[in-house]
Protein backbone atom coordinates (compact mmCIF):
# COMPACT_ATOMS: atom_id res chain seq x y z
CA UNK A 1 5.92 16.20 -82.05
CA UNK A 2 2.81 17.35 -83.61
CA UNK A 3 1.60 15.15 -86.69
CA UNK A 4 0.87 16.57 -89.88
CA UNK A 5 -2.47 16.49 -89.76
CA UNK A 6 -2.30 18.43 -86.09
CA UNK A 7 0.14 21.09 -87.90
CA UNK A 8 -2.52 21.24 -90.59
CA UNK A 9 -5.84 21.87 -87.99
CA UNK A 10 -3.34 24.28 -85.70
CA UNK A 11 -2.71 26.34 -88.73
CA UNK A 12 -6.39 26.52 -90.04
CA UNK A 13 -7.26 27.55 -86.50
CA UNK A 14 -5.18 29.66 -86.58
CA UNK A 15 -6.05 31.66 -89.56
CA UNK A 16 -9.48 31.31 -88.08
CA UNK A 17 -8.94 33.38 -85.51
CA UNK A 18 -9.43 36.27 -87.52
CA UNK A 19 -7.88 38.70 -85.11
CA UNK A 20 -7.30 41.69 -87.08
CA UNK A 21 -10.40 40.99 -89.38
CA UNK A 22 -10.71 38.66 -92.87
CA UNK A 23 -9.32 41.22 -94.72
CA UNK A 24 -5.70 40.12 -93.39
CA UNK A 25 -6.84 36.18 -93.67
CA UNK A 26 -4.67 36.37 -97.29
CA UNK A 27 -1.78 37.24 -95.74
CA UNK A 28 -1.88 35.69 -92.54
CA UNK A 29 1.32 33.51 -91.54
CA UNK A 30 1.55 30.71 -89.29
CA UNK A 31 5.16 29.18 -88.21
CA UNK A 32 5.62 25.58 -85.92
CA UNK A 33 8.60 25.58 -84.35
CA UNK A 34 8.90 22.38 -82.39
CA UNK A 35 11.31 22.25 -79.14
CA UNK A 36 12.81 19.40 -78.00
CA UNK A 37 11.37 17.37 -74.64
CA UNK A 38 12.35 19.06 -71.72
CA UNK A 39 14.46 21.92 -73.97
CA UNK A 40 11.67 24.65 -72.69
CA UNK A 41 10.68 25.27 -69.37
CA UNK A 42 7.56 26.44 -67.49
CA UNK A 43 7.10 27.86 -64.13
CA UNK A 44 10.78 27.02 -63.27
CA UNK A 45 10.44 23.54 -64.54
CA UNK A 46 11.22 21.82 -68.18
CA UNK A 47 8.15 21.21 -69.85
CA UNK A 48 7.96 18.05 -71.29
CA UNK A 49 6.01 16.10 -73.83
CA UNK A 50 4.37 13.91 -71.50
CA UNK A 51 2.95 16.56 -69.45
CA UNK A 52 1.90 18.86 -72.62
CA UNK A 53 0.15 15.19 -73.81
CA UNK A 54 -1.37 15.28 -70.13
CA UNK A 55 -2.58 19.09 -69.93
CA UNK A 56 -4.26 18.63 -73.62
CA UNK A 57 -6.04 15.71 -72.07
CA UNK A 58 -7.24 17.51 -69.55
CA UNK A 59 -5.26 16.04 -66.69
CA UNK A 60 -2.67 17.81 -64.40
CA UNK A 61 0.93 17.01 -65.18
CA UNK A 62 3.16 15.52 -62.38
């Protein structure tokens, strides 16, 4: 789970992005839906937590 101050920088980064210019910033949406531990998977595996905590540290998950 991401903390509220995490949810706050991922949405201002978001918004940031500016992808279709700032004249869409005003009206620019950003939704977090968590999942669950192991409740999504990746490259035939569940994705978990730990290894998300792992790849955003830089390290390879096991």
């Amino acid at each position: 789970m991401f903390s509220p101050e995490q949810k706050r920088q991922i949405i201002s980064k978001l918004t940031d992005a500016k992808v279709e210019g700032e004249a869409v910033r005003g009206v620019t949406w950003a939704t977090i839906q968590e999942v669950r531990s192991g409740d999504w998977g990746f490259a035939g595996e569940p994705l978990t937590t730990a290894a998300v905590k792992e790849l955003a540290a830089g390290k390879l998950a096991e």
